[in-house]
N, C-alpha and C. Protein backbone atom coordinates (compact mmCIF):
# COMPACT_ATOMS: atom_id res chain seq x y z
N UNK A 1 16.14 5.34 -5.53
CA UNK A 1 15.29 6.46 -5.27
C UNK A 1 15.59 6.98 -3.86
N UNK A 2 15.48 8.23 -3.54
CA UNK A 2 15.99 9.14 -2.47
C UNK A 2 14.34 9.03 -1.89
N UNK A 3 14.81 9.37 -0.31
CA UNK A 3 13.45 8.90 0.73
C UNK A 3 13.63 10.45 1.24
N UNK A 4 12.85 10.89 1.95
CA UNK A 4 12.35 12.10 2.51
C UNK A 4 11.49 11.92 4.09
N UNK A 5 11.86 12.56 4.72
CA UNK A 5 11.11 12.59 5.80
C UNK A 5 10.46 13.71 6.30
N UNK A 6 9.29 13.56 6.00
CA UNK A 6 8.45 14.66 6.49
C UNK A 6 7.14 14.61 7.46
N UNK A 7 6.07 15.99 7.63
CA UNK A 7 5.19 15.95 8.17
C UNK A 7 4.24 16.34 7.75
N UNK A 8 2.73 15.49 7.87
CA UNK A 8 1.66 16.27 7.11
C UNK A 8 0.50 15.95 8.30
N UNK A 9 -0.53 17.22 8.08
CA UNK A 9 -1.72 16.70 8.32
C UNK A 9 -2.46 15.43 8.37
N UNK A 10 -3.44 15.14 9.94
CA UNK A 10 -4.00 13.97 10.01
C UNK A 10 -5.10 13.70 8.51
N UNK A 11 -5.63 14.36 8.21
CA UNK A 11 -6.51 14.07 7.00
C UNK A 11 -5.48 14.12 6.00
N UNK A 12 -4.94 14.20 5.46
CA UNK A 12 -3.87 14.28 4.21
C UNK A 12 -3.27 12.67 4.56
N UNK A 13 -2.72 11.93 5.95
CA UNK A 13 -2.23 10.94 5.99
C UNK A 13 -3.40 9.97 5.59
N UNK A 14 -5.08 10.48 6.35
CA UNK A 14 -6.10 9.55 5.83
C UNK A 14 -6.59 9.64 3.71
N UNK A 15 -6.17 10.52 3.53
CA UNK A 15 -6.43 10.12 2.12
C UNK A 15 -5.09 9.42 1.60
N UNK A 16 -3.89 9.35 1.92
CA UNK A 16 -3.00 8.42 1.09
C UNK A 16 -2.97 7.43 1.91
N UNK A 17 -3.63 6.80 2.52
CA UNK A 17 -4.48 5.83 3.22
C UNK A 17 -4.95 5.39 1.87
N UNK A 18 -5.65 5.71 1.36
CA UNK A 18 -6.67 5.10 0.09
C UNK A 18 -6.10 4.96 -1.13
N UNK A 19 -4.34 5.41 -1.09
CA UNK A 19 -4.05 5.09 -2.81
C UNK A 19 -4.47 4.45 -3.74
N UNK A 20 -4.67 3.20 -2.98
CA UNK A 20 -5.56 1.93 -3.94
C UNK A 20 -7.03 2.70 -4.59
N UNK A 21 -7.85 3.11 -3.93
CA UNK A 21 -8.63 3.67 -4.21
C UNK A 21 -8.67 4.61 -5.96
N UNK A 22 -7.56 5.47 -5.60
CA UNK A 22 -7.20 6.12 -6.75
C UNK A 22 -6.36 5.45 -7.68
N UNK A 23 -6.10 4.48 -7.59
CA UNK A 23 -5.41 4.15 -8.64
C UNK A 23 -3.83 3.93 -8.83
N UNK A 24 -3.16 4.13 -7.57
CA UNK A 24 -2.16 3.79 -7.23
C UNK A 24 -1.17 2.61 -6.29
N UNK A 25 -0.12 2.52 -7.00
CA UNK A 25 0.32 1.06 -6.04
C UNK A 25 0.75 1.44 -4.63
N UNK A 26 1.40 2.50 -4.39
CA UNK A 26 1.32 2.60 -3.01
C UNK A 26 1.25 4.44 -2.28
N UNK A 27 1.95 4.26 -1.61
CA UNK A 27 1.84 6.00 -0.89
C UNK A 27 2.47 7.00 -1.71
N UNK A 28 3.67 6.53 -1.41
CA UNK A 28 4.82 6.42 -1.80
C UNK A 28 4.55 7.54 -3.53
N UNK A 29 3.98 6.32 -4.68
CA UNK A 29 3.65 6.71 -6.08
C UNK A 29 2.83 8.24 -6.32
N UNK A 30 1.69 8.11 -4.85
CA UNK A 30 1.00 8.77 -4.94
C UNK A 30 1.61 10.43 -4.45
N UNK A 31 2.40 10.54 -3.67
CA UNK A 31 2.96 11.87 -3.36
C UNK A 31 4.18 11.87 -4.32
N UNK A 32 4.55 11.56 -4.94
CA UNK A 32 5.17 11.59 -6.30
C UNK A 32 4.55 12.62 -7.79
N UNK A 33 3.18 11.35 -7.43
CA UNK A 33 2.55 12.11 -8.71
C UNK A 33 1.93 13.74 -8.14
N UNK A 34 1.47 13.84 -6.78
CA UNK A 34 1.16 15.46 -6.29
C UNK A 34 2.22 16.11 -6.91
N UNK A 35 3.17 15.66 -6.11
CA UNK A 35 4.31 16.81 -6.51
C UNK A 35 4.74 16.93 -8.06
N UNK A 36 4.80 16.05 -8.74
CA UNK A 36 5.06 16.26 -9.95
C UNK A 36 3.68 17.41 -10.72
N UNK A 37 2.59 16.91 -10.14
CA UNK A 37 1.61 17.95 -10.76
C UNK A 37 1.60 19.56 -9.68
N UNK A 38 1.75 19.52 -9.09
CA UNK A 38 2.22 20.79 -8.60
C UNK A 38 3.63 21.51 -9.08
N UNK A 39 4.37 20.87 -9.39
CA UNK A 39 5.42 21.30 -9.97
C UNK A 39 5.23 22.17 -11.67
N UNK A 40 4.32 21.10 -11.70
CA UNK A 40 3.85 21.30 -13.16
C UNK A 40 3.02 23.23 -13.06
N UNK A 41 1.72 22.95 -12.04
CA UNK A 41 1.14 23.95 -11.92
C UNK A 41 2.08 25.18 -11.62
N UNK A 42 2.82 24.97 -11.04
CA UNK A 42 4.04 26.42 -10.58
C UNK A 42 4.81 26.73 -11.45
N UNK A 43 5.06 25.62 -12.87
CA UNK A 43 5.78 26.15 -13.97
C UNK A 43 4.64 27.01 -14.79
N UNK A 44 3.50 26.33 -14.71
CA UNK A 44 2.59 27.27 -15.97
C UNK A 44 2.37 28.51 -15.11
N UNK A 45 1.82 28.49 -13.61
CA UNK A 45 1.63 30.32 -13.25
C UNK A 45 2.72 31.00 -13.53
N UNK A 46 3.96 30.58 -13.65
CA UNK A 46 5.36 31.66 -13.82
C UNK A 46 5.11 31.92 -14.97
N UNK A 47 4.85 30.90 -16.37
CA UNK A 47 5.02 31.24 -17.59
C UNK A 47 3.72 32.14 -17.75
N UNK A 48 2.53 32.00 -16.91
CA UNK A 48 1.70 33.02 -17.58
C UNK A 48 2.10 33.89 -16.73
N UNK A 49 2.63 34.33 -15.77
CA UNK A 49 2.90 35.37 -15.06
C UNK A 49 4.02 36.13 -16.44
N UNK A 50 5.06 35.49 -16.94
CA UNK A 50 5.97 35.87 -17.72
C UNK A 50 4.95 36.37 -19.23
N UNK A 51 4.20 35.49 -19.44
CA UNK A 51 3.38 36.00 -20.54
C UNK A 51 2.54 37.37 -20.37
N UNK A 52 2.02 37.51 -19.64
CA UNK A 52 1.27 38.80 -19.24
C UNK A 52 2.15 40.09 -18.86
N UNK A 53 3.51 39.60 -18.19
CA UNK A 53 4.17 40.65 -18.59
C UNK A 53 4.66 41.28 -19.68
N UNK A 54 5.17 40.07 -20.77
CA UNK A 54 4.95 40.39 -22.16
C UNK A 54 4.14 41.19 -22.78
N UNK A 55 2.89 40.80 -22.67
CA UNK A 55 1.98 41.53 -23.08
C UNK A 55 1.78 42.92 -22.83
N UNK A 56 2.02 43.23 -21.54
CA UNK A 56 1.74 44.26 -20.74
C UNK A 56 3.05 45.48 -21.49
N UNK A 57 4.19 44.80 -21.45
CA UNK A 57 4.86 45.36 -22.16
C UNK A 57 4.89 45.92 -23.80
N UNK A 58 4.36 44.82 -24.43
CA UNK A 58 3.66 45.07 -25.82
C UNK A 58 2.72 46.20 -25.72
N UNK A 59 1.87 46.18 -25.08
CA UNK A 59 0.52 46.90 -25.39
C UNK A 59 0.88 48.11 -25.27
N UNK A 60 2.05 48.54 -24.30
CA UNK A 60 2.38 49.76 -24.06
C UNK A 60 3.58 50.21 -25.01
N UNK A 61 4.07 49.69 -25.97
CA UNK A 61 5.26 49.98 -26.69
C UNK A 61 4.67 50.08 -28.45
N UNK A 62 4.56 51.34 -28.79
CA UNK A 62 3.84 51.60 -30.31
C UNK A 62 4.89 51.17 -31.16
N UNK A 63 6.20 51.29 -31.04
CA UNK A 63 6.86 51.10 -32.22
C UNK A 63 7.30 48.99 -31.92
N UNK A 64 7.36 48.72 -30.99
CA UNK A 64 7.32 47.31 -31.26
C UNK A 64 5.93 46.79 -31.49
N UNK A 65 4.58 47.71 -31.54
CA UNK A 65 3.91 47.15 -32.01
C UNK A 65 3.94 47.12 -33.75
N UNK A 66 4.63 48.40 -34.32
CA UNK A 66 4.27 48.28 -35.76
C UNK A 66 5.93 47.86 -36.37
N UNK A 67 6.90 47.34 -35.28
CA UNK A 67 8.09 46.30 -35.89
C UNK A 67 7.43 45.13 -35.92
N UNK A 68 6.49 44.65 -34.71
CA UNK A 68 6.12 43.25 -35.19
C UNK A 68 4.81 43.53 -36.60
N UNK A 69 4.07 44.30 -36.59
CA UNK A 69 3.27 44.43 -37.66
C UNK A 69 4.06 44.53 -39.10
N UNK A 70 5.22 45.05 -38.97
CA UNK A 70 6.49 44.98 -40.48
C UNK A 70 6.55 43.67 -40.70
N UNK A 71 6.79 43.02 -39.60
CA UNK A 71 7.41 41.45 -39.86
C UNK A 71 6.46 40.86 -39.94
N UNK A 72 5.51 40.68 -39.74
CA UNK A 72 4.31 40.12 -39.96
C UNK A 72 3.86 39.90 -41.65
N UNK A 73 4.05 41.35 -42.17
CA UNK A 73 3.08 41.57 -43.17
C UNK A 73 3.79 40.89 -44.18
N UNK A 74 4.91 40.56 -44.22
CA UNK A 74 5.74 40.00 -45.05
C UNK A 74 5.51 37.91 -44.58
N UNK A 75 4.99 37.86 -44.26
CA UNK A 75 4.40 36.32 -43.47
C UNK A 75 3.77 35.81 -44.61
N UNK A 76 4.49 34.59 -45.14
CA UNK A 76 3.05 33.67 -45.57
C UNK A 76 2.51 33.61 -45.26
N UNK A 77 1.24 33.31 -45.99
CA UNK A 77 -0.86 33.32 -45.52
C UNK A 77 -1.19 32.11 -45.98
């Protein structure tokens, strides 16, 4: 595993102070799992950022609304 050297805030060093607390074996695990869930959170705002542009695009386009309504109607129910 690759090490990193960085800098954080005095209160941010006192809560991974407490890993044990939460449920973790050490510091270390615990800024792991942040970043993995922040990573996470920055993939879903892009995809709804990407979704709403979709949409935005849909709502404004009449004939891809009644190409997807063609393809639709032909859909098993």
């Amino acid at each position: 595993m690759h090490q990193a050297k960085f800098s954080i805030e005095e209160s941010q060093i006192s809560f991974l102070n407490h890993f044990k607390k939460y449920g973790f074996k050490d510091k270390s695990s615990m800024v792991r799992k942040a970043l993995e869930r922040l990573k996470e959170e920055l993939e879903f705002r892009s995809l709804k950022k990407s979704a709403e542009l979709y949409a935005e695009v849909y709502e404004g386009d009449n004939e891809l609304k009644e190409l997807t309504e063609t393809a639709i109607s032909d859909w098993p129910k």
